[in-house]
Protein backbone atom coordinates (compact mmCIF):
# COMPACT_ATOMS: atom_id res chain seq x y z
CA UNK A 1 15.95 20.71 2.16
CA UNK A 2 15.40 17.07 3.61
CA UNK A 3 15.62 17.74 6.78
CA UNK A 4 12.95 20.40 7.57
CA UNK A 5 10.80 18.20 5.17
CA UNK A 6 10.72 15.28 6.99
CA UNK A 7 11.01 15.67 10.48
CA UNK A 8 10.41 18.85 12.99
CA UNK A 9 9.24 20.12 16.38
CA UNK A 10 6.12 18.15 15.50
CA UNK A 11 7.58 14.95 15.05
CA UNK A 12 6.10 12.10 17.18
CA UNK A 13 8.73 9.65 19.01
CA UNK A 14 11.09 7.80 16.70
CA UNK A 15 10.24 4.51 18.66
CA UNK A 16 6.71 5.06 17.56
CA UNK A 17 7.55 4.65 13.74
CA UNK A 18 10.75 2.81 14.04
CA UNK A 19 8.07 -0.32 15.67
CA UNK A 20 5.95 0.18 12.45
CA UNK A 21 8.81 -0.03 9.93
CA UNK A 22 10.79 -2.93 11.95
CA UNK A 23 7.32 -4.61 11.43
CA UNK A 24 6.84 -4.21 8.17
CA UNK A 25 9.96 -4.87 7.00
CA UNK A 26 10.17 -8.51 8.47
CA UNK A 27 6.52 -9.03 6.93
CA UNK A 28 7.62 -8.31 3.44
CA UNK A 29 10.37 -10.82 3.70
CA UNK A 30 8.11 -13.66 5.34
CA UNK A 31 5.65 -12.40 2.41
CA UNK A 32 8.60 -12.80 -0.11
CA UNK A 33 9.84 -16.40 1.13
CA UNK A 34 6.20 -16.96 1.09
CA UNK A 35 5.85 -16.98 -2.16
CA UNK A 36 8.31 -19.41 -2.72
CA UNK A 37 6.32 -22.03 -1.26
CA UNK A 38 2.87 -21.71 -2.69
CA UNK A 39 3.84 -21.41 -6.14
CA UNK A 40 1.37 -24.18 -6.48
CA UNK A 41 -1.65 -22.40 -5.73
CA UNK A 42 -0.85 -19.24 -7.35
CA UNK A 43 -3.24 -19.96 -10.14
CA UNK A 44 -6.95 -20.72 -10.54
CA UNK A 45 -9.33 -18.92 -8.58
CA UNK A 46 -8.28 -16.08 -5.76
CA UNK A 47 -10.33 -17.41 -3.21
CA UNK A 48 -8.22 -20.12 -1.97
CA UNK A 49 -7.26 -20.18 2.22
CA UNK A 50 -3.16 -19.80 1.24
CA UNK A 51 -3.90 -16.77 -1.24
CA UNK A 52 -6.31 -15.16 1.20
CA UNK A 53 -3.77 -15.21 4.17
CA UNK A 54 -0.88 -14.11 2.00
CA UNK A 55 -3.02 -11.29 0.77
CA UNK A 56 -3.49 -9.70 4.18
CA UNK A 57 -0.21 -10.56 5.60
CA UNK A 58 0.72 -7.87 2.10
CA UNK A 59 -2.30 -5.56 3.15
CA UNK A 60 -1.95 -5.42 7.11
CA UNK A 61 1.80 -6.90 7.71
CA UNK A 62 3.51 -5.08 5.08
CA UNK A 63 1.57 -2.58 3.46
CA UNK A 64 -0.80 -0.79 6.13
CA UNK A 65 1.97 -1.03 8.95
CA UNK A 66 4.29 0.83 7.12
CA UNK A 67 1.03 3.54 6.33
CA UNK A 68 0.62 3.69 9.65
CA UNK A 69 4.40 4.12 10.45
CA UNK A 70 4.66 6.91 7.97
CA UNK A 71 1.55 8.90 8.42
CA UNK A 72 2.03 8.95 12.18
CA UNK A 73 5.61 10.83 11.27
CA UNK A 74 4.20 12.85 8.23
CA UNK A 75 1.02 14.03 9.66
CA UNK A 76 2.55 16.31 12.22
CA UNK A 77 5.16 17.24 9.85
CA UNK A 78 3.01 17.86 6.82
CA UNK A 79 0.28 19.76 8.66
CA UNK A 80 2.00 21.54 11.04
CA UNK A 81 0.59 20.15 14.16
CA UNK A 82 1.75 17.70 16.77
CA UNK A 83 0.07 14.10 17.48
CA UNK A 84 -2.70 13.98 19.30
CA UNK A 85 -1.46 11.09 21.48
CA UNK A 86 1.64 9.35 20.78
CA UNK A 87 0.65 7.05 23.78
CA UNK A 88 -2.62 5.77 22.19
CA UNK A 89 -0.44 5.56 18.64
CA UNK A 90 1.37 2.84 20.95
CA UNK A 91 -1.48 1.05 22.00
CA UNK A 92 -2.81 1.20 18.89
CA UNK A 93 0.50 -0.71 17.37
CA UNK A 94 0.07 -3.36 19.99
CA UNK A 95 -3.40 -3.77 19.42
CA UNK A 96 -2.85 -4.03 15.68
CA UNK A 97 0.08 -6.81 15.65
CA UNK A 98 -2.07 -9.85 17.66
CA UNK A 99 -4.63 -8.61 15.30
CA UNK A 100 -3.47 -8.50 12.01
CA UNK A 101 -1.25 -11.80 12.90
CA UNK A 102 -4.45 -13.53 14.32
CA UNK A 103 -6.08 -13.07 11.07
CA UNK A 104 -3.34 -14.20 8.47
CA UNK A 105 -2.87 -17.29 10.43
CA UNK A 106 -6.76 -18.01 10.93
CA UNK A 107 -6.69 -17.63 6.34
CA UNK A 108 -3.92 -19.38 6.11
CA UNK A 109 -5.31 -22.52 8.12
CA UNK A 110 -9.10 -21.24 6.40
CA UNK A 111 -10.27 -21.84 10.30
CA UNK A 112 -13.45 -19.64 10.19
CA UNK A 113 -14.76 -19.73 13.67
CA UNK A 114 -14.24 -17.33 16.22
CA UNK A 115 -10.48 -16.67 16.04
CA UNK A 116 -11.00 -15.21 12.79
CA UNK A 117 -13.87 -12.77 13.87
CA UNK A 118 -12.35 -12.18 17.26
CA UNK A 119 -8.70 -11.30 15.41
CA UNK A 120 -10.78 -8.99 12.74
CA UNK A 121 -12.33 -7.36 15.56
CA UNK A 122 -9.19 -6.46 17.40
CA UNK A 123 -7.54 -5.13 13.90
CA UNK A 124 -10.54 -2.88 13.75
CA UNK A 125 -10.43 -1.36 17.16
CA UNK A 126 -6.94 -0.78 15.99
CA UNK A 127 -8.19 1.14 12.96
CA UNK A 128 -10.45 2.70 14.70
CA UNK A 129 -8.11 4.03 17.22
CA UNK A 130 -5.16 5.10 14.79
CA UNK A 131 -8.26 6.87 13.11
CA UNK A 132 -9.37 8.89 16.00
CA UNK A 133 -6.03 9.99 16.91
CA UNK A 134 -4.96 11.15 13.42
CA UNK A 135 -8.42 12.78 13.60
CA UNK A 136 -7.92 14.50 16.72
CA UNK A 137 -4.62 15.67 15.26
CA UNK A 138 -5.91 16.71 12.14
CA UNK A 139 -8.89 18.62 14.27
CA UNK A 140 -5.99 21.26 15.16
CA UNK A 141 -4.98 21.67 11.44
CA UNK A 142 -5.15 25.74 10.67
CA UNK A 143 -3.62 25.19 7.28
CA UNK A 144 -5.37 22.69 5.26
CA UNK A 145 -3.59 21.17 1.97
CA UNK A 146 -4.27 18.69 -0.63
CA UNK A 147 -2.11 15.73 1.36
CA UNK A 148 -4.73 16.49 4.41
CA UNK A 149 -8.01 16.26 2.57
CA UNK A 150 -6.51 12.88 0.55
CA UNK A 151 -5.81 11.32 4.44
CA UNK A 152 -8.67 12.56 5.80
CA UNK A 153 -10.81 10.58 2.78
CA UNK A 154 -8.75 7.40 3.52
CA UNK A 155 -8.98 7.15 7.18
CA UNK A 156 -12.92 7.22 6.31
CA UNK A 157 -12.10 4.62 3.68
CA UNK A 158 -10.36 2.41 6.07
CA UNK A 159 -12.59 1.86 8.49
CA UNK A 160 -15.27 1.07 6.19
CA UNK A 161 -13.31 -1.90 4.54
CA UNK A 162 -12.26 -3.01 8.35
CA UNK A 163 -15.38 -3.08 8.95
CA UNK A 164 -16.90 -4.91 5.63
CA UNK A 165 -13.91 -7.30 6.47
CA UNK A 166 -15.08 -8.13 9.92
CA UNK A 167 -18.55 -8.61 8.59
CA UNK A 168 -17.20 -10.85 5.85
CA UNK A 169 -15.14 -12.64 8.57
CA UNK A 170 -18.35 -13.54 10.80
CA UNK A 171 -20.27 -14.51 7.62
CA UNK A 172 -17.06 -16.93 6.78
CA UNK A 173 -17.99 -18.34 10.01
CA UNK A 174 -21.99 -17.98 10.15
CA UNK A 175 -23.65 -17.22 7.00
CA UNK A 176 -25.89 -14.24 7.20
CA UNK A 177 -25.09 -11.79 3.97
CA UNK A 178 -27.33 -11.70 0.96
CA UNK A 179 -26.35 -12.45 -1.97
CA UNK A 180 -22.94 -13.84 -3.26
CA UNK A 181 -19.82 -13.36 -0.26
CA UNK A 182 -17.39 -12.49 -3.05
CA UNK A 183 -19.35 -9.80 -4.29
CA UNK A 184 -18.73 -8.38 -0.83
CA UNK A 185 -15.46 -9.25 -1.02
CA UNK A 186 -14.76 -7.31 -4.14
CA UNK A 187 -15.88 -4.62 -2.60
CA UNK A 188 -13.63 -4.78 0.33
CA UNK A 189 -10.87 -5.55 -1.51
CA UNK A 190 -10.77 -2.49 -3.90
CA UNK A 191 -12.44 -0.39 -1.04
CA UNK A 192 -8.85 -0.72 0.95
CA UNK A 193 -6.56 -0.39 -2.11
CA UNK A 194 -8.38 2.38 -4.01
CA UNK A 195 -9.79 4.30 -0.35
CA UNK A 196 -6.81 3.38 1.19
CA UNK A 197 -3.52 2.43 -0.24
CA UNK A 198 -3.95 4.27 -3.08
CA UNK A 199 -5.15 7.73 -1.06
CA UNK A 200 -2.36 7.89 0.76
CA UNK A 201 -0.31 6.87 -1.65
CA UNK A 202 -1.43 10.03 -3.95
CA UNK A 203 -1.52 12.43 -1.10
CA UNK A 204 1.84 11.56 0.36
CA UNK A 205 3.45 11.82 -3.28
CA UNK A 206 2.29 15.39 -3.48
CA UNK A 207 4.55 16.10 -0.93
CA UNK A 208 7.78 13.56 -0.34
CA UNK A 209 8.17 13.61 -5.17
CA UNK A 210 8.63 17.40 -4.80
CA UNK A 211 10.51 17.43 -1.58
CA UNK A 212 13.52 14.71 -2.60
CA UNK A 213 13.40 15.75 -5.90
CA UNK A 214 13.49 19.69 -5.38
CA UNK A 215 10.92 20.31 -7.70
CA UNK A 216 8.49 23.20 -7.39
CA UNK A 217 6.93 26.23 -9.67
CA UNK A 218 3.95 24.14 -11.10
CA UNK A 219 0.10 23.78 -11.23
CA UNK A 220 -1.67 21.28 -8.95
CA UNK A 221 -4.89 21.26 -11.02
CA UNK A 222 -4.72 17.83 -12.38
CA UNK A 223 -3.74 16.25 -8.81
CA UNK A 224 -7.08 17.82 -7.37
CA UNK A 225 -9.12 16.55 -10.34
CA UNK A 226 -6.97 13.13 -9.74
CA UNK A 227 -8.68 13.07 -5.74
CA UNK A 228 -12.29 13.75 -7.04
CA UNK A 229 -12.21 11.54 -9.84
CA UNK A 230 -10.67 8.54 -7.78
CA UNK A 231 -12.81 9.39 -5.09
CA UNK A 232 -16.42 9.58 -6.68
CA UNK A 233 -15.34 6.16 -8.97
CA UNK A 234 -14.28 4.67 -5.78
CA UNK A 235 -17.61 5.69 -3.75
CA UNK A 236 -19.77 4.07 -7.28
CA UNK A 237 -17.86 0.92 -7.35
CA UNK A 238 -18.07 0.41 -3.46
CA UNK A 239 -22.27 1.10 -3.63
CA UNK A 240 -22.91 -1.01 -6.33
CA UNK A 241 -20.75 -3.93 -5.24
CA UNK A 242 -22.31 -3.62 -1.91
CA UNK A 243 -25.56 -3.76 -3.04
CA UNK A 244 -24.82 -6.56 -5.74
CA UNK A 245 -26.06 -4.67 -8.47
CA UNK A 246 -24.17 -6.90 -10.75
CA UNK A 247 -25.17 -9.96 -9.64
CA UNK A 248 -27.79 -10.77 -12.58
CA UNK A 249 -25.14 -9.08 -15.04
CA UNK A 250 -28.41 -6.94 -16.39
CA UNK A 251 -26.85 -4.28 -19.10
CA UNK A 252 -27.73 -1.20 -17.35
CA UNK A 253 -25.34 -2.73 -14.20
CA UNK A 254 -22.53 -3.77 -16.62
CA UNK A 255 -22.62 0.11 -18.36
CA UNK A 256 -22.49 1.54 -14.35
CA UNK A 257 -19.90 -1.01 -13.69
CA UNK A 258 -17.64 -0.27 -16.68
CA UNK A 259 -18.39 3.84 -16.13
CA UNK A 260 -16.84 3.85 -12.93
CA UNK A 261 -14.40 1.89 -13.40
CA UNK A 262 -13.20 4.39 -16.98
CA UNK A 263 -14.03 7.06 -14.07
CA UNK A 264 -11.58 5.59 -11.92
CA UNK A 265 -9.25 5.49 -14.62
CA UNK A 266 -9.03 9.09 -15.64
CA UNK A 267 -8.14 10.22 -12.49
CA UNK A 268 -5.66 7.79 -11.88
CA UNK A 269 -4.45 9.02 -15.43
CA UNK A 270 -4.86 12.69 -13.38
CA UNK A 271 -2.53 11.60 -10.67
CA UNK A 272 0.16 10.02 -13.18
CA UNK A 273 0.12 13.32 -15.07
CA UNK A 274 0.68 14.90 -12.13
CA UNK A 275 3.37 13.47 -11.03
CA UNK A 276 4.85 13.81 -14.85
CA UNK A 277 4.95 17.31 -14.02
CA UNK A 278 6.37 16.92 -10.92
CA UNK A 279 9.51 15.47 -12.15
CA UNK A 280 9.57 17.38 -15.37
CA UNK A 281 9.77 20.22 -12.82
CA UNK A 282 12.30 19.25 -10.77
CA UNK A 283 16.15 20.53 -10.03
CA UNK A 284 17.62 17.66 -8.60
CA UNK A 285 18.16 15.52 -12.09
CA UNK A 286 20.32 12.92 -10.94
CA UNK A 287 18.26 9.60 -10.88
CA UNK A 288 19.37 7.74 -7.35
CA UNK A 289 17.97 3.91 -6.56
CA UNK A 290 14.80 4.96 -4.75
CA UNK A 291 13.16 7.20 -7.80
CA UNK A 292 13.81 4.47 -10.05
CA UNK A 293 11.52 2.35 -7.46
CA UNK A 294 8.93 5.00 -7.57
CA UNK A 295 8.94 6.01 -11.09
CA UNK A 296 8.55 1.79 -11.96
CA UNK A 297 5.74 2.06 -9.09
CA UNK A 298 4.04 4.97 -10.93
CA UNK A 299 4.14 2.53 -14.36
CA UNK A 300 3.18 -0.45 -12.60
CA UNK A 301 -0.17 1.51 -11.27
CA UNK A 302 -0.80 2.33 -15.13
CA UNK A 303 -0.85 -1.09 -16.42
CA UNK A 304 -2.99 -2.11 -13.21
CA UNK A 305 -5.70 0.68 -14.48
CA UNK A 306 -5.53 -0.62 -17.71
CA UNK A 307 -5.38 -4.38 -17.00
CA UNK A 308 -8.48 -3.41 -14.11
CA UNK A 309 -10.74 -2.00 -17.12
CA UNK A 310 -9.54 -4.67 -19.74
CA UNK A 311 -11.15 -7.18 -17.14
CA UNK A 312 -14.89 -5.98 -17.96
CA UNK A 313 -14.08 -6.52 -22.34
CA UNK A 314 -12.40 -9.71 -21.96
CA UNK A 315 -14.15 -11.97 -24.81
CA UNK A 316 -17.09 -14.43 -23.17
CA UNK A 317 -15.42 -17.63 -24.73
CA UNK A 318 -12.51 -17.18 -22.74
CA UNK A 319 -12.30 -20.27 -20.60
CA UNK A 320 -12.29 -19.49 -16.82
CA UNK A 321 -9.14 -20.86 -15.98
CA UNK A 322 -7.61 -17.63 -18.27
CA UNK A 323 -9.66 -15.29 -16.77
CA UNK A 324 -8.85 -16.28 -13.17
CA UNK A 325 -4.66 -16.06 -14.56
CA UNK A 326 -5.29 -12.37 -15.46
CA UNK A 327 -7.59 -11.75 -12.01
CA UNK A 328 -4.00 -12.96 -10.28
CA UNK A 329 -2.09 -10.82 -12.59
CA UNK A 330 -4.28 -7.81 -11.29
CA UNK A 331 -3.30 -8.52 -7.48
CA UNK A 332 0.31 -8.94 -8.64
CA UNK A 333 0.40 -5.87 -10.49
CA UNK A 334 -1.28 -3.52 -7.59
CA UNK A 335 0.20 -5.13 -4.48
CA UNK A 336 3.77 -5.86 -5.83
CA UNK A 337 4.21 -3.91 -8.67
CA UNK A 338 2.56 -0.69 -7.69
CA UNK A 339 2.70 -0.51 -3.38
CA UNK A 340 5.81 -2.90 -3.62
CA UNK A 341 7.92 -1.11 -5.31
CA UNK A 342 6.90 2.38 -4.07
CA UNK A 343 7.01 1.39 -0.67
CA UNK A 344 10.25 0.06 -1.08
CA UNK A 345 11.66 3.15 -3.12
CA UNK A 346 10.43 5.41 -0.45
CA UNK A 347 11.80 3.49 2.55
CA UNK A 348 15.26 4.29 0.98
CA UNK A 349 14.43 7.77 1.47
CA UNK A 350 12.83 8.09 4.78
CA UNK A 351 14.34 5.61 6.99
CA UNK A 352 17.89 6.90 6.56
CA UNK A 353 16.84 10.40 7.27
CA UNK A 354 15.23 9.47 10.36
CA UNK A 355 17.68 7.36 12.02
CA UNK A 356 20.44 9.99 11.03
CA UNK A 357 18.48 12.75 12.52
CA UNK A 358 17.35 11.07 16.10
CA UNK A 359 21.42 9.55 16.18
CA UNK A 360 23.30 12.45 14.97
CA UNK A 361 21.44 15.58 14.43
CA UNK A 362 22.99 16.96 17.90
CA UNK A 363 26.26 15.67 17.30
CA UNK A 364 26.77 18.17 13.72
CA UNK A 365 30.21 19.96 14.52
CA UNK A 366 30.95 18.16 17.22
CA UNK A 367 31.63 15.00 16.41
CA UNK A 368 32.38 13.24 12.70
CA UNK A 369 28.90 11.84 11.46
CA UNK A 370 28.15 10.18 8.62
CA UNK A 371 26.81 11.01 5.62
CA UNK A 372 23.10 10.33 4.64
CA UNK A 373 24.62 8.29 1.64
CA UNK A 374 26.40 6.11 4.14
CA UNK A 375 23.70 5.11 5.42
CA UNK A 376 23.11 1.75 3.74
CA UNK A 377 25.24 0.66 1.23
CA UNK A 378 23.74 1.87 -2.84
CA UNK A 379 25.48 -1.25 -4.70
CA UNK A 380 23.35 -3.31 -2.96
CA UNK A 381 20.13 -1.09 -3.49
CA UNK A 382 20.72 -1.71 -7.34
CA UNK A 383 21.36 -5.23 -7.13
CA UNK A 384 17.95 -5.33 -5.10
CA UNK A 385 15.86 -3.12 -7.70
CA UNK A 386 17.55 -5.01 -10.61
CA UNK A 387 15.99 -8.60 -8.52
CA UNK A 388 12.77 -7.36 -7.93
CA UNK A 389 12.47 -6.12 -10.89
CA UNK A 390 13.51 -9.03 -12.94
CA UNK A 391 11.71 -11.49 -10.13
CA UNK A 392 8.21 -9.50 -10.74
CA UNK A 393 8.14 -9.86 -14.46
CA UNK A 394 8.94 -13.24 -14.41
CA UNK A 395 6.25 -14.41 -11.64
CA UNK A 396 3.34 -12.00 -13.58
CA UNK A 397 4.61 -13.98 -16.83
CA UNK A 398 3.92 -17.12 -14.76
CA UNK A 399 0.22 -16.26 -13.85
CA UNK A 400 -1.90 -15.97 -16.76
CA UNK A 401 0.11 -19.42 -17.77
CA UNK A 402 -0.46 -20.84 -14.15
CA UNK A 403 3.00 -22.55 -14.54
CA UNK A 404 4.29 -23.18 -11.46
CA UNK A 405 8.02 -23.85 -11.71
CA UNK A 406 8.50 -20.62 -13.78
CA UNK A 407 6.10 -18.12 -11.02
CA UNK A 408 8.46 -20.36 -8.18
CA UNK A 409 11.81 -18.97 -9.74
CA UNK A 410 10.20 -15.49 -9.91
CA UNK A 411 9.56 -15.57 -6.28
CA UNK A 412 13.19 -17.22 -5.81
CA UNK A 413 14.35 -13.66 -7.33
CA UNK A 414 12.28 -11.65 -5.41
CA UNK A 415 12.61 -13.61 -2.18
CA UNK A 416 16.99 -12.51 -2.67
CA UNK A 417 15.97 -8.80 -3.82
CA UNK A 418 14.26 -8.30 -0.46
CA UNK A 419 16.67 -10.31 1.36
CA UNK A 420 18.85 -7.60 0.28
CA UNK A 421 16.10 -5.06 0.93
CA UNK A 422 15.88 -6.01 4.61
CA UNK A 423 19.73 -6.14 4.99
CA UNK A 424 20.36 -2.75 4.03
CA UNK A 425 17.38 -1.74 6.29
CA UNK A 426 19.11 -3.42 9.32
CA UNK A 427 22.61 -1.63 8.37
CA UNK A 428 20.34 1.59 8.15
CA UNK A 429 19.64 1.05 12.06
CA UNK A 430 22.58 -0.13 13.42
CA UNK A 431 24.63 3.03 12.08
């Protein structure tokens, strides 16, 4: 069953995705030693030069590289169809890397000139050209599915906010935007993890949940209300940011504001009970170290929604510097808690598979090969999930308090957990 699911005829190059993954990989450690060092400014507000360049070297280092890793292997797979251009994927990776580098360095230092614009311009030709090939690909779809239409609405999604970010980047360096910049930048933000992240997210579940859990015989109604839902509160938010409709915080803007955002909340609420049924569903009922990351994932993404929505009722005479703790607590909670952990679940699954396959798959019966289990060692998996785990809560603790010493031993834990992460991703190659 995991075999066919994950990796066929279709299948692009192994190089192609193994670059991606490397990638990503070594960013989420450097992201998780990271952390350890600026505790200190992991409170007041998010617009600070360290937070900014930590949150894209999450977003492009981490989080879209291994997106892009994935999708170029899944695609094909999923939709029957092989990639347009594996050459231009390649191009497209080493376009990407100076870019998305250039950028995290240029936030980290807050240097605003042209190296910032020039580095956001070269990570959007990259999107652009990752786009067009996963496009072309899709272009010679016959049979269309729900994981299709949900990549098809994020590579539109993605280009927007690489574009918004280059415009925000050049208005960084020469002021030209009306209105407020962070209104922009909340919309940029939110456009990447709700158009984005979270698109692919959903319509990648709806294939790899059933798939390594063997679960099948049940309605997908509620996962195609979970796409329009998240899609139409998504397109709301995005206008009315955009157009700073909420910049003189008249009522009718705060009702729109707050109805999109309950919008957005149902169908995430869609997608959750979607994937309830999903595992209700399924035949394979033994719980292995990579569900338990994507079932904690899945939880995390509920108290995001909830803490998301909670953000428009908190009361007026809160001061700000408690109100900026629980914007923090937000990023923690979607970039950590939710992609984190489902990203790092999922890599448990995939990479093993596809380093077994392209070493061994021609060597069945006649030669001894090892098991997919042997691929990495499980022990250490737990000891990683029960790190993060503990690590996470103890940093989010740390945020609405903004005490430092406690969010610094949270990222001590988690900096270990993906030590371990990235050790038994090495073992997973070199077998």
């Amino acid at each position: 069953m995991l075999g066919p699911g994950l990796t066929t005829s279709y299948a692009p190059p192994f190089a192609l995705v193994r670059n991606h993954f490397i990638v990503s990989i070594a960013a989420y450690f450097l992201l998780a030693l990271a952390l350890v060092f600026v505790a200190p400014w992991m409170q007041g507000h998010y617009f600070q030069p360290h937070l900014l360049g930590l949150t894209h070297l999450a977003a492009l280092g981490w989080i879209s590289m291994v997106m892009m890793g994935a999708l170029y292997q899944l695609v094909p797979v999923v939709l029957e169809t092989k990639l347009w251009s594996a050459r231009l994927a390649h191009v497209t990776f080493w376009l990407f890397l100076p870019g998305a580098f250039g950028m995290i360095v240029h936030m980290w230092l807050y240097r605003t000139g042209p190296g910032l614009w020039g580095s956001g311009l070269l990570t959007l030709a990259a999107f652009v050209l990752f786009t067009a090939n996963l496009l072309a690909t899709l272009a010679q779809v016959e049979k269309w599915n729900l994981t299709g239409i949900h990549i098809l609405a994020a590579l539109v999604a993605i280009i927007l906010a690489a574009a918004l970010g280059v415009a925000l980047a050049y208005n960084l360096w020469r002021p030209y935007l009306p209105g407020d910049h962070l209104h922009y930048l909340r919309a940029h933000a939110h456009l990447a993890f709700l158009g984005w992240v979270l698109l692919v997210v959903m319509g990648v579940a709806y294939k790899l949940i059933p798939m390594f859990t063997l679960a099948h015989g049940y309605s997908m109604t509620a996962g195609k209300w979970a796409f329009g839902l998240v899609s139409v509160a998504t397109i709301g938010l995005m206008t009315a940011w955009s157009c700073n409709l909420f910049a003189g915080h008249a009522a009718s803007a705060i009702r729109l504001d707050v109805f999109y955002a309950l919008l957005l909340a149902a169908g995430i609420a869609a997608f959750l009970a979607q994937m309830g049924l999903v595992f209700r569903r399924r035949l394979r009922k033994q719980t292995d170290v990579s569900t338990v990351h994507t079932v904690l994932s899945f939880i995390f993404l509920g108290l995001t929604t909830a803490l998301g929505v909670a953000q428009f009722f908190l009361p007026a005479r809160w001061p700000p510097a408690v109100r900026e703790g629980f914007l923090l607590l937000y990023g923690w909670l979607a970039f950590v808690g939710f992609a984190g952990f489902i990203i790092v679940g999922q890599m448990y699954k995939i990479l093993p598979f596809l380093v077994w396959f392209n070493k061994y798959s021609d060597k069945v019966g006649q030669a001894k090969v090892p098991m997919l289990k042997d691929m990495f060692d499980e022990r250490l998996a737990k000891i990683e999930l029960g790190l993060m785990l503990a690590g996470f809560f103890i940093a989010a603790v740390a945020l609405p308090l903004a005490n430092t010493l406690v969010f610094r031993s949270g990222a001590l834990v988690i900096a270990a957990s993906a030590a371990i992460f990235a050790w038994n991703m090495v073992t997973i190659f070199r077998r």
